[in-house]
C-alpha atoms as a PDB file:
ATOM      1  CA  UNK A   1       0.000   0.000   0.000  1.00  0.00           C
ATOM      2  CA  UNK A   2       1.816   3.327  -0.742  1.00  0.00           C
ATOM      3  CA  UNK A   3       2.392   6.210   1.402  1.00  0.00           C
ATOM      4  CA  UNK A   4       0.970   9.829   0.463  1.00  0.00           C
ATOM      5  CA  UNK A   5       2.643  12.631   1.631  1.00  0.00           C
ATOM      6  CA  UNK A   6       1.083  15.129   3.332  1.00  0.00           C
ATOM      7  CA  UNK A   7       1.163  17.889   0.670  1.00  0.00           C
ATOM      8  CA  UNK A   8      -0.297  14.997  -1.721  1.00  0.00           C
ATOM      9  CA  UNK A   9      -3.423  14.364   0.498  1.00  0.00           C
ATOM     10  CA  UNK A  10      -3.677  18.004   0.864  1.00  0.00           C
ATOM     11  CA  UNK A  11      -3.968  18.201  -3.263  1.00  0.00           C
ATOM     12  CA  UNK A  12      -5.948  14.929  -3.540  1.00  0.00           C
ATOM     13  CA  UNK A  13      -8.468  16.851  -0.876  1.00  0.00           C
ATOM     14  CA  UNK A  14      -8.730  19.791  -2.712  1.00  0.00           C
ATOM     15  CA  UNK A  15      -9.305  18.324  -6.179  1.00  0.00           C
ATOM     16  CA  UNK A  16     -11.788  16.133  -4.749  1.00  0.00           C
ATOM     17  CA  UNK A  17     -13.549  19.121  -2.914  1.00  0.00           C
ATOM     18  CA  UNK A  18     -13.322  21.188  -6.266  1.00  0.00           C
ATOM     19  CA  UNK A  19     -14.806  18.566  -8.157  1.00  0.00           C
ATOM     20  CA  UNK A  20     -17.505  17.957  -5.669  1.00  0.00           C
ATOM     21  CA  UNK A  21     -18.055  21.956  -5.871  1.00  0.00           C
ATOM     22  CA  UNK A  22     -18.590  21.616  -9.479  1.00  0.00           C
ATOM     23  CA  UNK A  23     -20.872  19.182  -9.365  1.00  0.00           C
ATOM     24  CA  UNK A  24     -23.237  20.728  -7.149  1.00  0.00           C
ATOM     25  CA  UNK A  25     -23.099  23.567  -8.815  1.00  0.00           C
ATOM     26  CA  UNK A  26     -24.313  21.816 -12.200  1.00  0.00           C
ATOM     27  CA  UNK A  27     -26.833  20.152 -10.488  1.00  0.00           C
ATOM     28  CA  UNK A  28     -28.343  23.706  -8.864  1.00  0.00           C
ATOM     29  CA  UNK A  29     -27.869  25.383 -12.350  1.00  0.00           C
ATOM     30  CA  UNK A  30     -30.094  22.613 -14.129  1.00  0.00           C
ATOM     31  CA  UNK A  31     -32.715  22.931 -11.281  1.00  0.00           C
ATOM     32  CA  UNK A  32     -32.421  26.498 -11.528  1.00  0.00           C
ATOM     33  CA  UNK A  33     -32.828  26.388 -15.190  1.00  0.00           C
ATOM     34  CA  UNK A  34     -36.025  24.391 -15.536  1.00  0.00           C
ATOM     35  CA  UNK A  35     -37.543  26.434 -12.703  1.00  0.00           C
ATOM     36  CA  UNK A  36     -36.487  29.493 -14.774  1.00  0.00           C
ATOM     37  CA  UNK A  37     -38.242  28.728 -17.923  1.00  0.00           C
ATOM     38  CA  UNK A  38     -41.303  26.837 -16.434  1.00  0.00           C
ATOM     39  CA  UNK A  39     -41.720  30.361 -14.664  1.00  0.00           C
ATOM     40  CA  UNK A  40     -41.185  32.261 -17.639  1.00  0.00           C
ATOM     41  CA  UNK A  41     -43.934  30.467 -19.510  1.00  0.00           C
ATOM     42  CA  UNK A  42     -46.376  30.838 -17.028  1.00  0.00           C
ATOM     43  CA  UNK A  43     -45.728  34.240 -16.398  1.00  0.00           C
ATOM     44  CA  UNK A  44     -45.861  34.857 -20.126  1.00  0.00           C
ATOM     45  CA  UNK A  45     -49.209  33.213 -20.762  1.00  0.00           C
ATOM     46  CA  UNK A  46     -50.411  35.168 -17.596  1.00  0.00           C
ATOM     47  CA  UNK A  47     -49.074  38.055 -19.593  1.00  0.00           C
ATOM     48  CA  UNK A  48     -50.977  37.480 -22.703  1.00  0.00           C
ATOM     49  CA  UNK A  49     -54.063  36.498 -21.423  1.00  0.00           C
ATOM     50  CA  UNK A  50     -53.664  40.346 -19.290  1.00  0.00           C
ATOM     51  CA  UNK A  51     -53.727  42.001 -23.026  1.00  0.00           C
ATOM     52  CA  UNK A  52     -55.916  40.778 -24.411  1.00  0.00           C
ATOM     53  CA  UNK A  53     -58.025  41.401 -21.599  1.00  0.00           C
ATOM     54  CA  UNK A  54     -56.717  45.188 -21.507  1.00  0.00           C
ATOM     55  CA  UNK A  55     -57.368  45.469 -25.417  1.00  0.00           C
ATOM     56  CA  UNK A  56     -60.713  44.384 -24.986  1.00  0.00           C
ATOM     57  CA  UNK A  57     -61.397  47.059 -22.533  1.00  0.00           C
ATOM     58  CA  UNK A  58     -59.868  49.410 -24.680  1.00  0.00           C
ATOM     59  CA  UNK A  59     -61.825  48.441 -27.631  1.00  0.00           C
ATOM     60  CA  UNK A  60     -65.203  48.912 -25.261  1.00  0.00           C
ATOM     61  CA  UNK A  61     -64.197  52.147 -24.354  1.00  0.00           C
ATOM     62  CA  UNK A  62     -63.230  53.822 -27.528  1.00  0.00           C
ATOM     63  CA  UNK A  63     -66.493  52.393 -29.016  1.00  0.00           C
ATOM     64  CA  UNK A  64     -68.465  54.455 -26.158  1.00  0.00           C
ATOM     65  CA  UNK A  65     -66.289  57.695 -26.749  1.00  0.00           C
ATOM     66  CA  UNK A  66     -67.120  57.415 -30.519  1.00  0.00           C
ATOM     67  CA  UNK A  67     -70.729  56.763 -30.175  1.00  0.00           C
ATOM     68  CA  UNK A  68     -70.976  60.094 -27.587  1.00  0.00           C
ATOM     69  CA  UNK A  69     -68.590  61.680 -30.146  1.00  0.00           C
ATOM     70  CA  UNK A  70     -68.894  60.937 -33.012  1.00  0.00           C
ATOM     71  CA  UNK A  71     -66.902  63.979 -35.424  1.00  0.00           C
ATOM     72  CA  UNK A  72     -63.811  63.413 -33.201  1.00  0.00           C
ATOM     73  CA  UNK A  73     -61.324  61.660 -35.250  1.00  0.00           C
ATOM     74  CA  UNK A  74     -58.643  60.687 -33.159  1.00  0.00           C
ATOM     75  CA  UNK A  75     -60.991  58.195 -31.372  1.00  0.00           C
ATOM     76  CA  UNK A  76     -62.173  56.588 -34.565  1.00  0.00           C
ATOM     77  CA  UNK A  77     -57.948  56.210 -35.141  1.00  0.00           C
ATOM     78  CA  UNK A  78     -58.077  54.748 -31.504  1.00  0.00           C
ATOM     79  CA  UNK A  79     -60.689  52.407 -32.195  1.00  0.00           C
ATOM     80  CA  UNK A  80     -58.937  51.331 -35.489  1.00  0.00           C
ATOM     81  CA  UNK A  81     -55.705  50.975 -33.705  1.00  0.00           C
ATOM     82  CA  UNK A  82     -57.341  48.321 -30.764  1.00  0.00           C
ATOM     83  CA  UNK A  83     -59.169  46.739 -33.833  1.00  0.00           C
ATOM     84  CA  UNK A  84     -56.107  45.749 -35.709  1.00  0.00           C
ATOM     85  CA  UNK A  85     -54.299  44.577 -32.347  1.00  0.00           C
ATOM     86  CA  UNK A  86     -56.933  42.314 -31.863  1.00  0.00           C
ATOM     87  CA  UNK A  87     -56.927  41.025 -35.005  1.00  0.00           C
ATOM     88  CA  UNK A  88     -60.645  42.336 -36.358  1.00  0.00           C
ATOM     89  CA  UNK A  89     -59.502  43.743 -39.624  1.00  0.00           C
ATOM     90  CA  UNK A  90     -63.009  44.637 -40.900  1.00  0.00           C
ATOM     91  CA  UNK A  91     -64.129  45.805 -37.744  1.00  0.00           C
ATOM     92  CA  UNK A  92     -60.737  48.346 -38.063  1.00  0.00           C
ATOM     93  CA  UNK A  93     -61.915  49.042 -41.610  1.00  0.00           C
ATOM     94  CA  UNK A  94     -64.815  50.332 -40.902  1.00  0.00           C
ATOM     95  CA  UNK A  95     -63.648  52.487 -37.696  1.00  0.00           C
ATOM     96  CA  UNK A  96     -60.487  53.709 -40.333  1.00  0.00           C
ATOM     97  CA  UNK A  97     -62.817  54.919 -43.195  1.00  0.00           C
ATOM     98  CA  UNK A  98     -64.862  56.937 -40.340  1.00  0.00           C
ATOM     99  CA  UNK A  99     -61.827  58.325 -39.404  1.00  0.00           C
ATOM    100  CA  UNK A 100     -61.432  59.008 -43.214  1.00  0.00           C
ATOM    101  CA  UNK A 101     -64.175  60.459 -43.208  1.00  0.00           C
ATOM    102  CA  UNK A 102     -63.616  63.226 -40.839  1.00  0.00           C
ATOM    103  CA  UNK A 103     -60.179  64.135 -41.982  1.00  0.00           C
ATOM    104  CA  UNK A 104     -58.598  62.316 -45.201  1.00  0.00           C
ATOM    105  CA  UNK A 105     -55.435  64.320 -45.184  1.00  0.00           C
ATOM    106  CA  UNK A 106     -54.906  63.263 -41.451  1.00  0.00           C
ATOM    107  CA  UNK A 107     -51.020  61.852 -41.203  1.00  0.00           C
ATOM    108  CA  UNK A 108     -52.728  59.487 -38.763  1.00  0.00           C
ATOM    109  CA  UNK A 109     -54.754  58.254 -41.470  1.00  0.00           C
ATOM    110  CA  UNK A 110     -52.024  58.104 -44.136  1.00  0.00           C
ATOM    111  CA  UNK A 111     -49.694  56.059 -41.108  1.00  0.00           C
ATOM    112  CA  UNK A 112     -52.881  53.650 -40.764  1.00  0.00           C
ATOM    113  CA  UNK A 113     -53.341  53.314 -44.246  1.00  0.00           C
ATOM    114  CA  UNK A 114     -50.287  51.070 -44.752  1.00  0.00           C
ATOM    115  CA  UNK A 115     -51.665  48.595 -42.262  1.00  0.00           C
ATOM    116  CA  UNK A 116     -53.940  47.765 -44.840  1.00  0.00           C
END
């Protein structure tokens, strides 16, 4: 059986104890990892589901402020705005050629009419 020194015990401790390090650390960064992006995807879903939510609520209030006023443009370019957010193209059609309506040399209305 052969004899270490002490100075080789003392490097055979600390490579062992540097390797264990390392592998704890690998082991908390995968854990940490997978807790990370599970997180992120449920806080990103959360966040969706939030805009919608907000867009819809935008959408219902622009379509009261253009009903109570009606020959104010700049809610009918709201309205159109929401509309195409949400994905309701003819819905944002119809609230754009209102718009149009009021004022067709509007820079608004030349800026929404390449989002058609």
């Amino acid at each position: 059986m052969p004899v270490y020194t002490k100075t080789a015990r003392k490097k055979f401790a600390s490579i062992f104890f540097t390797y264990f390090a390392v592998c704890i650390l690998l082991v908390l960064s995968v854990f940490n990892l997978k807790l990370y992006f599970r997180t992120n995807q449920e806080v990103s879903s959360q966040v969706l589901g939030e805009k919608s939510d907000r867009e819809e609520k935008d959408k219902l209030f622009w379509q009261e402020f253009v009903s109570a006023n009606p020959t104010y443009q700049e809610g009918w370019v709201m309205l159109t705005r929401v509309n195409l957010e949400l994905g309701n193209i003819e819905e944002a059609r119809i609230a754009f050629e209102k718009a149009r309506e009021i004022n067709p040399n509007s820079e608004e209305i030349a800026k929404l009419n390449e989002s058609f």
